[in-house]
Protein backbone atom coordinates (compact mmCIF):
# COMPACT_ATOMS: atom_id res chain seq x y z
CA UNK A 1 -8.80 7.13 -40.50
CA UNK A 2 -7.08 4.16 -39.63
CA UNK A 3 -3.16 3.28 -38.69
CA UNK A 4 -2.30 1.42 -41.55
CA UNK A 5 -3.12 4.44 -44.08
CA UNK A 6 -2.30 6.87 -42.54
CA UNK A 7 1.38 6.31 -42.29
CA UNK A 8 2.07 6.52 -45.79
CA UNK A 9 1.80 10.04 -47.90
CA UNK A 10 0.28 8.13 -51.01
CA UNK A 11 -2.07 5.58 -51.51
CA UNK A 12 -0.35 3.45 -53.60
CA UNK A 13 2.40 3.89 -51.64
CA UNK A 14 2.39 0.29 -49.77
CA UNK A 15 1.54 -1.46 -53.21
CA UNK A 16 5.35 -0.36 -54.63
CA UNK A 17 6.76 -1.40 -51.52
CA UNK A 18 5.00 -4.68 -51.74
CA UNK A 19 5.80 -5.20 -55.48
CA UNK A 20 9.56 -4.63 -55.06
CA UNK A 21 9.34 -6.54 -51.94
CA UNK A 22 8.39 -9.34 -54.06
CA UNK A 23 10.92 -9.06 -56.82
CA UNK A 24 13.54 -9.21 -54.60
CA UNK A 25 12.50 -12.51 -52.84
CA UNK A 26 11.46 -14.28 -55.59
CA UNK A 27 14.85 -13.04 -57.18
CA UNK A 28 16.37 -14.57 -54.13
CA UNK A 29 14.72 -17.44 -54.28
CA UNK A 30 15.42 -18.17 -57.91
CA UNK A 31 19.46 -18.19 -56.35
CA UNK A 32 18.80 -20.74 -54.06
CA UNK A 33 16.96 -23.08 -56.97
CA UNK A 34 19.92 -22.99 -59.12
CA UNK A 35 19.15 -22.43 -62.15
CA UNK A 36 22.84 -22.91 -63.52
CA UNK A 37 22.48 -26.51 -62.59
CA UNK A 38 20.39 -26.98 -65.00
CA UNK A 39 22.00 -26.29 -68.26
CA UNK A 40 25.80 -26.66 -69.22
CA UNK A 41 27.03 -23.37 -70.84
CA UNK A 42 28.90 -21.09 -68.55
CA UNK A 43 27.37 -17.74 -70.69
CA UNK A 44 23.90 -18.72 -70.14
CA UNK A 45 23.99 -19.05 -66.62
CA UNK A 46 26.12 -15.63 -66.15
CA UNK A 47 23.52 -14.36 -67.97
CA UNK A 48 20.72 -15.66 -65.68
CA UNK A 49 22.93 -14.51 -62.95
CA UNK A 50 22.58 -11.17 -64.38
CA UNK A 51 19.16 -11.37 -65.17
CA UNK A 52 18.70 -12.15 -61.14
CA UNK A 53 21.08 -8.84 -60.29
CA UNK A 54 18.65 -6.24 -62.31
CA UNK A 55 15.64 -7.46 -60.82
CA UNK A 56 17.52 -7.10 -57.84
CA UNK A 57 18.35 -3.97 -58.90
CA UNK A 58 15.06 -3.18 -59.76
CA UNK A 59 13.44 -4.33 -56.71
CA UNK A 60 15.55 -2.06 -54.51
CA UNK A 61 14.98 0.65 -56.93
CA UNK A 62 10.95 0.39 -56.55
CA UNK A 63 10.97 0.40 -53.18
CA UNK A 64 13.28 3.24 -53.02
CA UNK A 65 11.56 5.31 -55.25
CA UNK A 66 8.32 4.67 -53.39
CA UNK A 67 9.97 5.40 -49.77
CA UNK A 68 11.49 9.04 -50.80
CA UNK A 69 9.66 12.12 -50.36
């Protein structure tokens, strides 16, 4: 029995935490790169703009779901 594994309930526990962890900086990180500078039509970068807001979304949502009880 060690510290780290014994705080969480489930085993798997700290890999959801890590994986939305992850989505959320790399979605981060895709905002500071800015991909809208890169193309010229207005719809395609709201719609990467979006794109980076759901894995946000989703990112949140892991770790969330992983953190409850």
């Amino acid at each position: 029995m060690n510290g780290f594994t014994d705080r969480f309930s489930d085993r798997l526990e700290p890999l959801g935490v890590a994986a939305g962890v992850f989505l959320v900086v790399m979605s981060l990180l895709t905002v500071v790169g800015m991909p809208w500078a890169t193309n010229g039509s207005i719809a395609v970068s709201i719609l990467q703009l979006l794109g980076i807001v759901g894995t946000v979304a989703i990112g949140v949502g892991l770790v969330w779901l992983v953190r409850t009880e």
